[in-house]
Protein backbone atom coordinates (compact mmCIF):
# COMPACT_ATOMS: atom_id res chain seq x y z
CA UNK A 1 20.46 -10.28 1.99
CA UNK A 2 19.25 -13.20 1.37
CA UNK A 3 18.88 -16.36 3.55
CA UNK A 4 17.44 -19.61 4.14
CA UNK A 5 13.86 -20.26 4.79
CA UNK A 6 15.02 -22.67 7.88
CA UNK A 7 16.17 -19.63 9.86
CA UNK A 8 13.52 -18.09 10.03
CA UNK A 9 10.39 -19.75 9.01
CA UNK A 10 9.84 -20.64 12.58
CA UNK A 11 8.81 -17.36 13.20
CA UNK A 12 6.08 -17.72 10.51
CA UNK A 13 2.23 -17.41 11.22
CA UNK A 14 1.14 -20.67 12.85
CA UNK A 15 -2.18 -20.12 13.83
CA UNK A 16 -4.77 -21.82 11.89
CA UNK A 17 -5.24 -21.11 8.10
CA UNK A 18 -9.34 -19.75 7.71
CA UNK A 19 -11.39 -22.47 6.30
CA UNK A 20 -11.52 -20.94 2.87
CA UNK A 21 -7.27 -21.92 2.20
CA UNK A 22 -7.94 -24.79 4.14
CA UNK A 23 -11.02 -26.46 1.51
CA UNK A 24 -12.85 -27.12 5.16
CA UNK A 25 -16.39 -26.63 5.16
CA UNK A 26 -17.42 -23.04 6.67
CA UNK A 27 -20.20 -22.39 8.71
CA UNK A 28 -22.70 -19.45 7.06
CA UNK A 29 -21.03 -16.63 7.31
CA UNK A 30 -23.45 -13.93 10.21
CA UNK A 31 -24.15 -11.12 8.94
CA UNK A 32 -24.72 -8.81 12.15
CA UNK A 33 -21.18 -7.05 12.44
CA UNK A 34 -17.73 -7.63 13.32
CA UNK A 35 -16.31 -9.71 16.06
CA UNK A 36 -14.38 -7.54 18.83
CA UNK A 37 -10.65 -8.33 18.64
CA UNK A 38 -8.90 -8.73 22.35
CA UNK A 39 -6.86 -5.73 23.02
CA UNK A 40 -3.62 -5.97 20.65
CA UNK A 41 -4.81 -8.24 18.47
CA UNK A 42 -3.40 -6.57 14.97
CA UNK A 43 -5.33 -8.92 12.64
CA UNK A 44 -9.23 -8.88 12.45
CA UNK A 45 -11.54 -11.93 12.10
CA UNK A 46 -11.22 -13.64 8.22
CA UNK A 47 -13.92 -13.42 6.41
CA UNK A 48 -14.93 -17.36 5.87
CA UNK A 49 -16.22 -15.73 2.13
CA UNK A 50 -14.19 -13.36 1.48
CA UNK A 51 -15.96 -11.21 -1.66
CA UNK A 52 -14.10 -11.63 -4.86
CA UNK A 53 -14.59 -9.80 -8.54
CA UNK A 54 -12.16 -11.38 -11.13
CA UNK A 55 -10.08 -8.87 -12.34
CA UNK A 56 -10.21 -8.23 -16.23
CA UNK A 57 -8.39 -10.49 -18.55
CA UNK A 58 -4.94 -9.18 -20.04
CA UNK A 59 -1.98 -10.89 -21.37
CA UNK A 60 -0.48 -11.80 -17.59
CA UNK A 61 3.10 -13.03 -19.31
CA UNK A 62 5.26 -10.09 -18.76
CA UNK A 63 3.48 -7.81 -15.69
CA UNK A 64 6.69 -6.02 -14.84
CA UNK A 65 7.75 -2.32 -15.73
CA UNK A 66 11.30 -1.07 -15.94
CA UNK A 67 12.00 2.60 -14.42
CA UNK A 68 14.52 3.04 -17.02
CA UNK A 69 11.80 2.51 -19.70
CA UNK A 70 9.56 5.54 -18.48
CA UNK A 71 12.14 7.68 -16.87
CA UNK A 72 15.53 7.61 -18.01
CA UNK A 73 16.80 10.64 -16.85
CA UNK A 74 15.80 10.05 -13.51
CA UNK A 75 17.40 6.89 -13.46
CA UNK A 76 20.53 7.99 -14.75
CA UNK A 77 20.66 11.18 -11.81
CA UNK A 78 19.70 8.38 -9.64
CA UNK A 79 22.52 5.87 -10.26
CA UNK A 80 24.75 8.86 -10.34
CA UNK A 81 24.12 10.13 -6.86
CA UNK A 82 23.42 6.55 -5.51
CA UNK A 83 20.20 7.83 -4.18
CA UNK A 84 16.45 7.05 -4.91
CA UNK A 85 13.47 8.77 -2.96
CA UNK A 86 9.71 8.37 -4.05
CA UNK A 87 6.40 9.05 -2.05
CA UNK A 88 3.67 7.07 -1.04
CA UNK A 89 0.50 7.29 0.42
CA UNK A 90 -3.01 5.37 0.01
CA UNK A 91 -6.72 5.80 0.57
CA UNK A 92 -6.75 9.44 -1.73
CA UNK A 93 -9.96 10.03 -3.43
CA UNK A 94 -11.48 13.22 -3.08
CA UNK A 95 -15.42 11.62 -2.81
CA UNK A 96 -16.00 14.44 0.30
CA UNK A 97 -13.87 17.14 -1.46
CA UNK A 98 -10.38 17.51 -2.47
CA UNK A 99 -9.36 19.53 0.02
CA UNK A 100 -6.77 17.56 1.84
CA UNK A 101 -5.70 15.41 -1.15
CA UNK A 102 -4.52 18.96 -2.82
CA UNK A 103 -2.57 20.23 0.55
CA UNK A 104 -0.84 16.51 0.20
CA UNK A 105 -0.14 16.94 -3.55
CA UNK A 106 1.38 20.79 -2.32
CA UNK A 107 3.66 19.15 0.11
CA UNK A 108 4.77 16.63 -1.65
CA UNK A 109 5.40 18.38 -4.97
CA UNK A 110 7.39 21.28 -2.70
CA UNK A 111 9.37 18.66 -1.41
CA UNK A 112 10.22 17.71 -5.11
CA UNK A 113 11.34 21.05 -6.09
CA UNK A 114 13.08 22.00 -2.41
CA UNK A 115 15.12 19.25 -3.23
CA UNK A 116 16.14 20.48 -6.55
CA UNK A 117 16.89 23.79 -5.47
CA UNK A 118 19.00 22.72 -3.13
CA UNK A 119 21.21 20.26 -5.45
CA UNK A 120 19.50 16.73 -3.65
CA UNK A 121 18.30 13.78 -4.37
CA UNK A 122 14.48 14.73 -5.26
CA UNK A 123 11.39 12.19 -5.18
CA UNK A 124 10.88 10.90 -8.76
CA UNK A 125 7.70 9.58 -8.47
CA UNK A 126 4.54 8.88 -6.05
CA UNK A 127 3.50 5.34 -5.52
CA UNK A 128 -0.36 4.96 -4.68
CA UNK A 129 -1.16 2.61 -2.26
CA UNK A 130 -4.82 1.87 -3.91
CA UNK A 131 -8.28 3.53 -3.58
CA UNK A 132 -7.32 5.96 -5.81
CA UNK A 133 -11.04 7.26 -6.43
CA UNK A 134 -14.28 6.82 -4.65
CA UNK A 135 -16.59 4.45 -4.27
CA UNK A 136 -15.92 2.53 -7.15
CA UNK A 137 -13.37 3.80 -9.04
CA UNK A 138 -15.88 5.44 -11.41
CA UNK A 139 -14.35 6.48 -14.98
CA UNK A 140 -15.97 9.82 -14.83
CA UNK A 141 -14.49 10.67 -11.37
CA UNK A 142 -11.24 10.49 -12.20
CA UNK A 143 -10.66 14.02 -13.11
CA UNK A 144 -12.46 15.65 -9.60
CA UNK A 145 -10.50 12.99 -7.47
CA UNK A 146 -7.63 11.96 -9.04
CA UNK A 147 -5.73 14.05 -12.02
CA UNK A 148 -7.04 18.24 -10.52
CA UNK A 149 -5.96 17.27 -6.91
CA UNK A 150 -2.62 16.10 -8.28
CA UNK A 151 -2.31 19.05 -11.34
CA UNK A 152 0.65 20.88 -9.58
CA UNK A 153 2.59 17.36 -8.55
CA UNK A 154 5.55 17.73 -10.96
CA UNK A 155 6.37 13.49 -10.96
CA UNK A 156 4.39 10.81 -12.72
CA UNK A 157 2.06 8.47 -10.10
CA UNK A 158 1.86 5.18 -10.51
CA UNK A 159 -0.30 2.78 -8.29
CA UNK A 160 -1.88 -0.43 -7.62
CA UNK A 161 -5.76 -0.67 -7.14
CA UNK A 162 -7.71 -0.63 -3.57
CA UNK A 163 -11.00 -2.29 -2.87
CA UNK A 164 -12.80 1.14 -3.69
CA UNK A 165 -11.23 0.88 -7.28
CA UNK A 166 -12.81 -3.00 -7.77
CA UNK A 167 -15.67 -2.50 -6.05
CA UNK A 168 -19.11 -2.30 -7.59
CA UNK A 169 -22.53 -1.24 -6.23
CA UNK A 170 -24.21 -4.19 -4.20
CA UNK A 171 -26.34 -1.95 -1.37
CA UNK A 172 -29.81 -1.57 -1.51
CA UNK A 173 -30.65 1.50 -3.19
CA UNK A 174 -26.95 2.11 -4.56
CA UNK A 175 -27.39 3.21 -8.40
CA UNK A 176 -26.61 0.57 -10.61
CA UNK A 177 -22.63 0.57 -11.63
CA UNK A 178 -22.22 1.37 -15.42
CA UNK A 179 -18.77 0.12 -15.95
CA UNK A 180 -17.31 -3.52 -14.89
CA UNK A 181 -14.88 -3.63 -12.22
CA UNK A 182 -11.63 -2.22 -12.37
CA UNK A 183 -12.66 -0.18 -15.59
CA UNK A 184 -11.23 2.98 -14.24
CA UNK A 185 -8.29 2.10 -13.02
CA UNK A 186 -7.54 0.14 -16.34
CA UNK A 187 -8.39 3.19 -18.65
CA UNK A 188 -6.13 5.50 -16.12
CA UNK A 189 -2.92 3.63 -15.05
CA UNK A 190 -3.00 0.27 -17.78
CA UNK A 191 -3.61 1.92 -20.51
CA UNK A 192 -2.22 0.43 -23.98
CA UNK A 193 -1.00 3.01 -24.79
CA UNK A 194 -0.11 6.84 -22.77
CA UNK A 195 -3.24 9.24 -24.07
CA UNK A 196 -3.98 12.72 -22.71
CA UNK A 197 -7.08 12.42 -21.20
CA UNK A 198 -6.55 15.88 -18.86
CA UNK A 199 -4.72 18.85 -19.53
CA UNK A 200 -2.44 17.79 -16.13
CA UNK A 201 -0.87 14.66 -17.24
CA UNK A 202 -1.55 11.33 -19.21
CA UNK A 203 -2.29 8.00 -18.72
CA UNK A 204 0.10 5.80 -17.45
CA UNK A 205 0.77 2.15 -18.89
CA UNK A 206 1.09 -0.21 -16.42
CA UNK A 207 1.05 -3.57 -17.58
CA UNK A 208 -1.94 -4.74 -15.22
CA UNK A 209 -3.96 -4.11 -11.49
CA UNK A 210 -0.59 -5.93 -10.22
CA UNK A 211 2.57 -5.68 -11.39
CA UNK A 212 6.33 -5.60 -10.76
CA UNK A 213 8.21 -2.39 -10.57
CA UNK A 214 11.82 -2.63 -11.34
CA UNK A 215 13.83 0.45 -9.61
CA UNK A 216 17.73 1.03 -9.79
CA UNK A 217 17.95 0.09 -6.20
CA UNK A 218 14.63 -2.10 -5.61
CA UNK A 219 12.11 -3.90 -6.95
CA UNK A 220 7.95 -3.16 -6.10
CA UNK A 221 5.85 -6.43 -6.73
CA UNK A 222 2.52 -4.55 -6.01
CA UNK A 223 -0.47 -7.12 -5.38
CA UNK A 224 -3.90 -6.13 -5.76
CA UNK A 225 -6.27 -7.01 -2.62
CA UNK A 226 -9.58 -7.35 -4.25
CA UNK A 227 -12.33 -6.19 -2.58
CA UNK A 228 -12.16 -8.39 0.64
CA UNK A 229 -8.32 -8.39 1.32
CA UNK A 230 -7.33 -11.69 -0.85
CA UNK A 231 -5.05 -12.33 -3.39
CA UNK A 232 -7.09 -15.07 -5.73
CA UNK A 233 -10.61 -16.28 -5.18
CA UNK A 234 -11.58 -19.65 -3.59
CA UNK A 235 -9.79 -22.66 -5.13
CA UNK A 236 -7.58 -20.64 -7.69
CA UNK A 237 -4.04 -19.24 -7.06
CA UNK A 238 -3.01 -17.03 -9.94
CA UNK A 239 -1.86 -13.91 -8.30
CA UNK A 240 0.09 -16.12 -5.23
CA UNK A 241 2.14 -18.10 -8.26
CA UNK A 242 2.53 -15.24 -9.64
CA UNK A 243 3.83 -13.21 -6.74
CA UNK A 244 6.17 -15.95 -5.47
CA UNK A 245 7.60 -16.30 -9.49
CA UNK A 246 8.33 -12.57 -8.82
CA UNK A 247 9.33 -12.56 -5.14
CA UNK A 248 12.56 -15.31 -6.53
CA UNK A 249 12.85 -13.13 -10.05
CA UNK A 250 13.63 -10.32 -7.53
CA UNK A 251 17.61 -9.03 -7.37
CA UNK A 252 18.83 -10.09 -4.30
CA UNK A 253 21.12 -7.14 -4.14
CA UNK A 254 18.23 -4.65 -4.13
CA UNK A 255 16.08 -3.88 -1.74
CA UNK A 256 12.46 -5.58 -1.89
CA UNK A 257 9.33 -3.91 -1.37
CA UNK A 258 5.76 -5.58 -0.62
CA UNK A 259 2.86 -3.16 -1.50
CA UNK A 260 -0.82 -4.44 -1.33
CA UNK A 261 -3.70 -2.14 -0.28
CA UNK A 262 -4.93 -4.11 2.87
CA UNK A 263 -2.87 -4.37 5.08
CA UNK A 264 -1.75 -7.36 6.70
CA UNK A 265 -1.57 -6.28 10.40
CA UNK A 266 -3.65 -2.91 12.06
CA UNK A 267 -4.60 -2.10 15.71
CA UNK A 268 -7.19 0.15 14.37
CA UNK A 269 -10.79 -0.06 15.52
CA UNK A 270 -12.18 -0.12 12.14
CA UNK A 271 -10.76 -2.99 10.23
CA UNK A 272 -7.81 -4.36 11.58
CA UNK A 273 -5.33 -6.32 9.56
CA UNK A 274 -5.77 -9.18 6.74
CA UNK A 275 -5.06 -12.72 7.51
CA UNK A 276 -5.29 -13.75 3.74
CA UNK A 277 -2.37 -10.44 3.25
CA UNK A 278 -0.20 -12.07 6.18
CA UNK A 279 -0.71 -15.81 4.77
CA UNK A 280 0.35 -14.79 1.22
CA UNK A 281 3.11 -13.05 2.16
CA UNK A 282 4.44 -15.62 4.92
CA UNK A 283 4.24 -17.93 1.60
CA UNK A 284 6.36 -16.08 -0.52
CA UNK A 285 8.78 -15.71 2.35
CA UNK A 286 9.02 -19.01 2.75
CA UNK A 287 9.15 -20.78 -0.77
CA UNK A 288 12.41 -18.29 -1.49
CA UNK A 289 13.62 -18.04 2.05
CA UNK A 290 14.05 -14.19 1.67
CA UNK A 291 12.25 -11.43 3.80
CA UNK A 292 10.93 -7.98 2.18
CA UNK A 293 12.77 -4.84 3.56
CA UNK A 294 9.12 -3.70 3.84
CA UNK A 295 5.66 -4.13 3.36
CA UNK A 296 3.66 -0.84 2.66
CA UNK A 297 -0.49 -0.72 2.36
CA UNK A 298 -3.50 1.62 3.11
CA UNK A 299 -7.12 0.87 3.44
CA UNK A 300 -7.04 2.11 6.83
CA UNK A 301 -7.28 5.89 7.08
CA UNK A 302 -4.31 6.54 9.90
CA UNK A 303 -0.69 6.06 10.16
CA UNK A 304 0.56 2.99 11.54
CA UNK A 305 3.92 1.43 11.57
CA UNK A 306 4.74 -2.58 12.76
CA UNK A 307 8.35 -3.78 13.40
CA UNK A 308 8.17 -7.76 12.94
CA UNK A 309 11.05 -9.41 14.09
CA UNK A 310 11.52 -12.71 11.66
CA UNK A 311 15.18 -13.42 13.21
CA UNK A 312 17.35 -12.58 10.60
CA UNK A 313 15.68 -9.14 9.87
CA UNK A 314 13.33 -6.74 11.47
CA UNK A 315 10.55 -5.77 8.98
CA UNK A 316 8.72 -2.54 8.68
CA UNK A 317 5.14 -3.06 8.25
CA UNK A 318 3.81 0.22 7.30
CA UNK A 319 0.01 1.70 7.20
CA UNK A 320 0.10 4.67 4.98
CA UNK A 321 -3.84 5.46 4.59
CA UNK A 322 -4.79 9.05 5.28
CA UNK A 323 -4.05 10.38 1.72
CA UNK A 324 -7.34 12.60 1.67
CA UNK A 325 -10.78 10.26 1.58
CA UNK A 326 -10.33 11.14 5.30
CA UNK A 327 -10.76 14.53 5.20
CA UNK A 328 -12.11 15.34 8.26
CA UNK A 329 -11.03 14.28 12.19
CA UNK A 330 -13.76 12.21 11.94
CA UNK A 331 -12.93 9.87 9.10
CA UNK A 332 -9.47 9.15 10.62
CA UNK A 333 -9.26 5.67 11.47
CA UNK A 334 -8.76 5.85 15.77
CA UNK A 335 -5.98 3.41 17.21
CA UNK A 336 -7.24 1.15 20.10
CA UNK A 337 -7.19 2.33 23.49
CA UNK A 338 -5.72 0.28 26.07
CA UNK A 339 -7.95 -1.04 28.84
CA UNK A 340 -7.67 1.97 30.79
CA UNK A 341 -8.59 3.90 27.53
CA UNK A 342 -5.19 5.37 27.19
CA UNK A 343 -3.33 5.78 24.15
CA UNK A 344 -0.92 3.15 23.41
CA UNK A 345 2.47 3.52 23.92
CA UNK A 346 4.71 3.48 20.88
CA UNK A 347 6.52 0.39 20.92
CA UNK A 348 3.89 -1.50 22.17
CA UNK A 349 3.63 -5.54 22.14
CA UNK A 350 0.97 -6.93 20.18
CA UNK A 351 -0.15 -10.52 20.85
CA UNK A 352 2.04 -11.46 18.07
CA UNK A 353 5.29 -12.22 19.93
CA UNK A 354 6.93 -11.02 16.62
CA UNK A 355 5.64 -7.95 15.97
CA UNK A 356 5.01 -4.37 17.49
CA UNK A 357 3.51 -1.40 16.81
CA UNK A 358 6.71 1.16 16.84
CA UNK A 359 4.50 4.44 16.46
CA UNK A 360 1.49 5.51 14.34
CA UNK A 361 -0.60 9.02 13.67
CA UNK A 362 -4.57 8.93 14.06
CA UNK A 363 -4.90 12.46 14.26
CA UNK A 364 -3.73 13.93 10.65
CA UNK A 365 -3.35 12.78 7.30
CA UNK A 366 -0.38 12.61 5.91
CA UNK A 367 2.18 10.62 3.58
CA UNK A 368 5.45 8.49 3.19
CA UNK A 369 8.45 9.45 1.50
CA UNK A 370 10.97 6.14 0.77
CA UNK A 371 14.80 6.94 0.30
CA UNK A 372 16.89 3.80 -0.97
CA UNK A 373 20.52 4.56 -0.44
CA UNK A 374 22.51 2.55 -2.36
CA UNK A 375 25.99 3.12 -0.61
CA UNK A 376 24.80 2.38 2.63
CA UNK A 377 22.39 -0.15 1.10
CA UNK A 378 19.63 1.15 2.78
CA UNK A 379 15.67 2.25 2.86
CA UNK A 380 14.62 4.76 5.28
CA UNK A 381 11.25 5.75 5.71
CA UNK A 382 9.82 8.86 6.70
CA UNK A 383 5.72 9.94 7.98
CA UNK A 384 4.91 13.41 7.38
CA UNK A 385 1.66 14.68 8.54
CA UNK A 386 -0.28 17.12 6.82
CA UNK A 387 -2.31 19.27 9.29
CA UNK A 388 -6.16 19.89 8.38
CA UNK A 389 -5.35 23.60 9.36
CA UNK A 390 -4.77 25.29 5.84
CA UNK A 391 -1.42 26.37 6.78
CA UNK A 392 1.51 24.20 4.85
CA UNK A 393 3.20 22.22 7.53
CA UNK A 394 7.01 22.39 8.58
CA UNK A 395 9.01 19.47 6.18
CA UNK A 396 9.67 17.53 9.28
CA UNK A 397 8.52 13.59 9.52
CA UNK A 398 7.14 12.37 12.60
CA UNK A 399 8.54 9.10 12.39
CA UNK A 400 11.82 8.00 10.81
CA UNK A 401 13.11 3.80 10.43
CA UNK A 402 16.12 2.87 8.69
CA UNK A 403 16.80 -1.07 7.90
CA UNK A 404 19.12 -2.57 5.70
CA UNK A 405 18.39 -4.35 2.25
């Protein structure tokens, strides 16, 4: 569907743009913590310096990857039953263990093969929503975290990178990185060409740390966040031209999917969500006058899933983040309390007339799995948790939405 920016850019983000968009001069940035957030509040303070490590150079004229060209068979059983599914889920590497990232791999892969068996449309690939290994996306950890956790997931993984993956070692008393930024997630999933570097599976080649995935029945643009939650550092805007060149490119009879590690809005008490996120993708909204079907990050370590009503559509904003870093009650990221301290409601109004926070998990990790159905022209997504008990967990989601392309 696709409409004119008039109808609904109204609805757009009109608060003030931080001082770092603006070219305003900013006040020192205080370095004593975070600034509480009134109650409802889904997006956190901006950072008025956001931190920002170029990504490595590569040749940035053709950043967009064609199903077909990797698998052809699945896109051939998917055209034939008009039906695509694939799973998602951010925030997975193993640094405490790999406990939890395996039972997710084990659910997800069974739902693969229960599929099969029982003549359905089966997920044909898992989509990572960033932070793929801890704390800086280390070369060497890549086997622990990342390619043993997922040996027994039968379905290649793609992925864009989170701040953990860019990140390098700035703390007093951290050990000095040994590899530039990004340098692991380059070797594993941009790789020039598809090399065995584990007995489990290869690399992949994606063409860079963001990139366009092209889908029978959608198209990905994936962004990467950097470090801070911002497309492009101070006074540049590569990866914004670059997004809205892709955001028109896009087929207007598919569906269109957003993913970008931080996430743009989250009630957590943590984090909370990522003005610079919102801003760029309120830009690309408006300069082709066409809304996403959805927007899918991580970074925070719950479940959490926004309906934002832009007039002509209601959008699913959707916090997939508990993919097995948080392995532990204690590393899930809590939803606010209410002023009572009771848990909020689902459906709950924000202080964003436009948007609400439908339902969420804070209690288990867990993952997505997307179905695009191309008769009905639709994307439904489902949450299923994955308990910390050992025990594999009924194949039931515990929240379901359905919109239209």
């Amino acid at each position: 569907m696709r409409t004119t920016s008039r109808s609904f850019s109204h609805l757009l983000r009109t608060t003030p743009i931080p001082p770092h968009h603006s070219g305003a001069t900013a006040l020192p940035h205080k370095p004593y913590g975070k600034s509480a957030r009134p109650l409802g509040n889904p997006s956190a303070v901006a950072k008025v310096y956001p931190r920002f490590i170029p990504p490595p150079l590569t040749n940035l004229t053709n950043l967009s990857l064609d199903m077909n060209v990797i698998l052809p068979e699945e896109v051939k059983a998917a055209e034939d039953a008009n039906m695509l599914a694939f799973h998602a889920v951010g925030d997975t590497g193993g640094i405490h263990g790999d406990d939890v990232e395996k039972a997710i791999s084990d659910v997800m892969d069974r739902q693969i093969s229960d599929a099969k068996s029982a003549g359905k449309p089966a997920p044909t690939f898992y989509y990572n929503l960033g932070d793929v290994v801890y704390f800086n996306g280390e070369n060497n950890f890549y086997d622990s975290q990342f390619y043993e956790p997922y040996q027994n997931y039968h379905a290649p993984i793609f992925a864009i990178a989170g701040n953990h993956d860019g990140d390098t070692h700035t703390r007093p008393g951290d050990p000095v990185d040994t590899e530039p930024s990004l340098f692991g997630f380059m070797r594993n999933f941009c790789d020039t060409v598809s090399t065995r570097e584990s007995p489990y599976r290869a690399t992949m080649t994606q063409p860079y740390v963001y990139w366009t995935y092209d889908l029978p029945f959608a198209t990905i643009i994936g962004l990467y966040s950097n470090v801070d939650g911002t497309l492009d550092a101070r006074g540049t805007s590569e990866q914004q031209a670059w997004f809205q060149d892709q955001y028109a490119k896009a087929d207007p009879e598919k569906a269109l999917i957003v993913a970008v590690h931080h996430p743009p809005y989250s009630l957590d008490t943590t984090h909370g969500g990522y003005q610079d996120i919102e801003i760029a993708i309120d830009r690309a909204m408006q300069a082709n006058g066409r809304v996403p079907t959805a927007v899918l990050s991580g970074h925070v370590h719950s479940y959490q899933r926004f309906e934002r009503d832009l007039g002509v559509k209601k959008v699913p904003y959707i916090v997939a983040g508990a993919g097995g870093y948080a392995n532990k009650p204690a590393l899930i990221h809590k939803i606010e309390k209410d002023a009572g301290g009771a848990p909020l409601p689902f459906g709950f109004q924000t202080t964003r007339s436009d948007l609400k926070l439908m339902s969420y998990n804070d209690q288990q990790p867990g993952f997505l799995r997307i179905t695009l159905d191309a008769k009905k022209k639709t994307l439904t997504s489902e949450y299923f948790p994955v308990p910390f008990a050992p025990a594999l967990p009924p194949d039931t989601p515990v929240d379901t939405v359905t919109v239209p392309w």
